[in-house]
Protein backbone atom coordinates (compact mmCIF):
# COMPACT_ATOMS: atom_id res chain seq x y z
CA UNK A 1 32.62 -12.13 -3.20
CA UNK A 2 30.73 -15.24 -2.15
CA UNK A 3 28.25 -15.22 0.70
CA UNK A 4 29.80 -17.84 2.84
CA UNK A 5 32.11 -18.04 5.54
CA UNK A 6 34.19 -20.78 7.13
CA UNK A 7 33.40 -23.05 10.12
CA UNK A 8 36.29 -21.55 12.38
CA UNK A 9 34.43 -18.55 12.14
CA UNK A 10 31.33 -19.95 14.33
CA UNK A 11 31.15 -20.08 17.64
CA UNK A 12 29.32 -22.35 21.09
CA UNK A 13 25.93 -20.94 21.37
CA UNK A 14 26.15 -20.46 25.46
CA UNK A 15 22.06 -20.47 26.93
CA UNK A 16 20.92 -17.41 28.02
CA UNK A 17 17.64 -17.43 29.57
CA UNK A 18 17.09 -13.78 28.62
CA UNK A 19 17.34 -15.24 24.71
CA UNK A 20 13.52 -16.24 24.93
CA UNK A 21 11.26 -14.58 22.42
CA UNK A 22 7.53 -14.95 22.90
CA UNK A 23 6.24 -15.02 19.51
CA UNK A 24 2.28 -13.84 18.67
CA UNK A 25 0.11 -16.88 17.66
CA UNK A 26 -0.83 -16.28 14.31
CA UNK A 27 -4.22 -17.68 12.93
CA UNK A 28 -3.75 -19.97 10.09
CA UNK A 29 -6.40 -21.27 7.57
CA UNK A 30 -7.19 -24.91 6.56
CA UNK A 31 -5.16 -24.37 3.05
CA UNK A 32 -1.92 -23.11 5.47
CA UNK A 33 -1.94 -19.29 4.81
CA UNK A 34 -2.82 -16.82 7.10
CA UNK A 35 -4.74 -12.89 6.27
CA UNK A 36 -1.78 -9.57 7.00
CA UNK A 37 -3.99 -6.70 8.00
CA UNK A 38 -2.13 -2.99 7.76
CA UNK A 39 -1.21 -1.44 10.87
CA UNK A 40 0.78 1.58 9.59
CA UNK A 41 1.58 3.56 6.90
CA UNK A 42 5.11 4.63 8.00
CA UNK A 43 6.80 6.66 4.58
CA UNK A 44 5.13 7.82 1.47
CA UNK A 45 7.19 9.22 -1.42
CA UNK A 46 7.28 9.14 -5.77
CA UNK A 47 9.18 6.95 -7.83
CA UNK A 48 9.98 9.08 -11.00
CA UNK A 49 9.75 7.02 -14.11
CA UNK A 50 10.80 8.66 -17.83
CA UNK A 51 7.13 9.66 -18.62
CA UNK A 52 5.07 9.03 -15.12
CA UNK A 53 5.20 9.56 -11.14
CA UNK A 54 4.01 6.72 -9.29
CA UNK A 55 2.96 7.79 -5.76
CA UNK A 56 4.08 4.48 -2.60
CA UNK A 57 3.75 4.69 0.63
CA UNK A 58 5.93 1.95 3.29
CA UNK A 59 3.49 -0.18 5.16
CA UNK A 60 3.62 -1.86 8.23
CA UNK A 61 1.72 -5.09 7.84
CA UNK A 62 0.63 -7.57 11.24
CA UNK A 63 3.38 -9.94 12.03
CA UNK A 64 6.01 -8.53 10.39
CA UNK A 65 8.26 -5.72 12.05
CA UNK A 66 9.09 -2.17 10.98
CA UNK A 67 12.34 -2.98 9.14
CA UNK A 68 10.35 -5.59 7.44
CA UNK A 69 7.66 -3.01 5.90
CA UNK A 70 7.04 -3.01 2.08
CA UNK A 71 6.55 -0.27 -0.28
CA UNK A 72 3.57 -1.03 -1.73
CA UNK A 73 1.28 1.51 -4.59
CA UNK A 74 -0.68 4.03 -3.17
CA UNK A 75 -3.45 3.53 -5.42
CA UNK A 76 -3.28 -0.70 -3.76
CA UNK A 77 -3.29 0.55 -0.76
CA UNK A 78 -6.80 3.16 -1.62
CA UNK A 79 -8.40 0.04 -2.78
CA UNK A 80 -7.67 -2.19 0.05
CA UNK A 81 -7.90 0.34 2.74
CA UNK A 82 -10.20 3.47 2.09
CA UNK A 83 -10.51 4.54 5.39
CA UNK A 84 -6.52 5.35 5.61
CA UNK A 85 -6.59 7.77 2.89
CA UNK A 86 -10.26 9.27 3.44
CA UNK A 87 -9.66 13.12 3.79
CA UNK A 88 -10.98 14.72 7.02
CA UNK A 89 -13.66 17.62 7.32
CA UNK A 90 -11.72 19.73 9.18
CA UNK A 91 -9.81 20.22 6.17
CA UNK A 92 -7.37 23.33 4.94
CA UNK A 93 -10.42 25.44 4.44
CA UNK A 94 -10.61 26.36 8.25
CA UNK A 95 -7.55 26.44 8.67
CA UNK A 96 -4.72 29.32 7.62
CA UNK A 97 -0.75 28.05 6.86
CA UNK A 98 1.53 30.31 5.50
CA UNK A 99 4.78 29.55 3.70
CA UNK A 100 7.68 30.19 6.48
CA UNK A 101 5.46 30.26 9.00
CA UNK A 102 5.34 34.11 8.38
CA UNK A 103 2.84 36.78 7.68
């Protein structure tokens, strides 16, 4: 199968005023690229190799949208964003879970 389709198949574009899209500005540097910051970290999961795990999370970068977000290496992601994956105080050591939610 080929990825193209025949020009019977398109059709008049009719102007719709609700069609507008106001689009962000986005800053752009003096050598034309611009800086993505991280806004989420939506998924994390392990891709299972033959002889190692490698641990990803999905992340939502700025100007992008959340079916656009990237699976990127959780240990990237430590490096370029500590403060995501710094563990809180109030860990599991005040705190009491039980399997099942049962005594």
């Amino acid at each position: 199968m080929h990825n193209v389709f025949h020009i019977s198949q398109l059709q008049k574009y009719v102007p719709d005023p609700n069609h507008i899209i106001e689009a962000e500005p986005i800053e752009i540097t003096k050598n034309l690229t611009y800086e993505e910051h991280l806004v989420q970290i939506l998924d994390r999961r392990v891709k299972q190799l033959r002889s190692k795990s490698i641990p990803l999370v999905k992340v939502l970068w700025t100007n992008h949208t959340s079916s656009e977000a990237m699976w990127e290496t959780e240990e990237d992601m430590k490096n370029k964003c500590p403060h995501l994956f710094k563990v809180s105080s109030t860990s599991f050591e005040d705190k009491t879970y039980f399997k099942g939610g049962r005594l």
